[in-house]
Structures are given as C-alpha cells and as structure tokens.
Protein backbone atom coordinates (compact mmCIF):
# COMPACT_ATOMS: atom_id res chain seq x y z
CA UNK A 1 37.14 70.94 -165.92
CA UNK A 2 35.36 74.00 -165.35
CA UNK A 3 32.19 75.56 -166.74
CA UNK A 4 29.47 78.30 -166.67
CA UNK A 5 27.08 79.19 -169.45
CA UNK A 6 27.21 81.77 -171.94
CA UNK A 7 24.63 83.82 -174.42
CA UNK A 8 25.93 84.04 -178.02
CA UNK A 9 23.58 86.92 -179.53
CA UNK A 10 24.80 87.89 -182.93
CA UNK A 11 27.08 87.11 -185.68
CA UNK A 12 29.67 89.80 -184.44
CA UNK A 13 29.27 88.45 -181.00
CA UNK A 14 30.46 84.45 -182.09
CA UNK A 15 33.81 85.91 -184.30
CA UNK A 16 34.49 88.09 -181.22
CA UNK A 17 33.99 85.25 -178.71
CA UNK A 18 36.41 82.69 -181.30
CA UNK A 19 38.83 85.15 -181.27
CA UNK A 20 39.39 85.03 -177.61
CA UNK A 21 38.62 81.48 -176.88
CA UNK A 22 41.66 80.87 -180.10
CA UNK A 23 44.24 82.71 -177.58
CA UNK A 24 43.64 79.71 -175.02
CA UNK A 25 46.05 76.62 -175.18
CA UNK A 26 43.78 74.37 -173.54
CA UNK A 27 40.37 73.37 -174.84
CA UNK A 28 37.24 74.80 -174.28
CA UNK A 29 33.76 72.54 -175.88
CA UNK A 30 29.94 74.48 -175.98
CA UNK A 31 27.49 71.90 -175.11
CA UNK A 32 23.80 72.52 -176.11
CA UNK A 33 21.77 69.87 -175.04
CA UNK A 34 23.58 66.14 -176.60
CA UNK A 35 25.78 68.04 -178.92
CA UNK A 36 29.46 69.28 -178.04
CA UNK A 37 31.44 71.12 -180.43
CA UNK A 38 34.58 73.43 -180.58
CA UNK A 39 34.96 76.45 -178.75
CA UNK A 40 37.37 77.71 -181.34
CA UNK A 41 34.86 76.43 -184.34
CA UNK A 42 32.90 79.28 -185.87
CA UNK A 43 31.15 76.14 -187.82
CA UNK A 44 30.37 74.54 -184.71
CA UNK A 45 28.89 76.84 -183.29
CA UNK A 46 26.47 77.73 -185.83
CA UNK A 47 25.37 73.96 -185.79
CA UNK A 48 24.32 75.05 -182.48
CA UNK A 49 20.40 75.91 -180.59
CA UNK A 50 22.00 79.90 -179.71
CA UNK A 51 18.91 81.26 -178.81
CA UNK A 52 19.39 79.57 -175.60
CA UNK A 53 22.22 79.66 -173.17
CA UNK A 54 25.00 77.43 -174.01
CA UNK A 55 27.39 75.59 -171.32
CA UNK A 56 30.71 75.94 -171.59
CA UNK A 57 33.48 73.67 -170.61
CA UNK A 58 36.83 75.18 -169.75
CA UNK A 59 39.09 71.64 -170.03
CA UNK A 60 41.48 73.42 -167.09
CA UNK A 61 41.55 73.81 -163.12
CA UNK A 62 42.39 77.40 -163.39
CA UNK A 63 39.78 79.62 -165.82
CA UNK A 64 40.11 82.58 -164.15
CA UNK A 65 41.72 84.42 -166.74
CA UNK A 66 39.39 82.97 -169.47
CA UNK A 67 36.17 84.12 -167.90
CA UNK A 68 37.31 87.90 -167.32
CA UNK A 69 38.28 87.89 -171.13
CA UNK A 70 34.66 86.03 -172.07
CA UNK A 71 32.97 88.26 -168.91
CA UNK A 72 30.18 89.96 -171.23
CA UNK A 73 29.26 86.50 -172.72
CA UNK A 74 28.96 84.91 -169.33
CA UNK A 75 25.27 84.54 -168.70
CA UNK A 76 24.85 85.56 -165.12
C-alpha cells in the first residue's frame, strides 16, 4: 500500500480526479480522519471534510504512474 495526501478544491477538480483514479485496476480509498471511502466514488467523496487535505491510499507496490497522472492534486 502506498499513500500521500491530496487537496480536492472544486467540483470540476473531484470529476477530473474520478476520472483518472476510474482508469486504475487496483483500488485506491481517501481517508479523512475515521472515514474511508472510494477513490472512484464521486458520492464518497462528497461525504467527505475537503477543505482539508485528504490521504490517499494507493492499494499497490508500484504508484508511480498513478501519482504523475494525480500530480496537481498531490498536496506537496
């Protein structure tokens, strides 16, 4: 497993970030403070605190690929 954090912004920001995180086969949970949802959930999301960073969880060894295509979400 492998994670950083991320800033989610705006509405146009979370369908942009969905429609990346869909074109990964493995899963990929947001965690904001006890609760975990769905990467790919635009629903889930929402339920979310995202005025705050949110950690992401990569369920892979190798994310490489997924945090160049997420890169201006990544909260450095």
């Amino acid at each position: 497993m492998t994670e950083t954090k991320i800033k989610l912004n705006t509405f146009i920001d979370v369908q942009a970030f969905v429609n990346v995180i869909m074109t990964f086969g493995f899963d990929i949970d947001l965690v904001s403070g006890r609760y975990i949802v769905d990467a790919k959930s635009i629903m889930g999301i929402y339920s979310l605190d995202l005025s705050n960073p949110i950690v992401l969880r990569a369920h892979t060894e190798d994310a490489e690929d997924l945090f160049s295509a997420i890169d201006k979400y990544i909260v450095k």
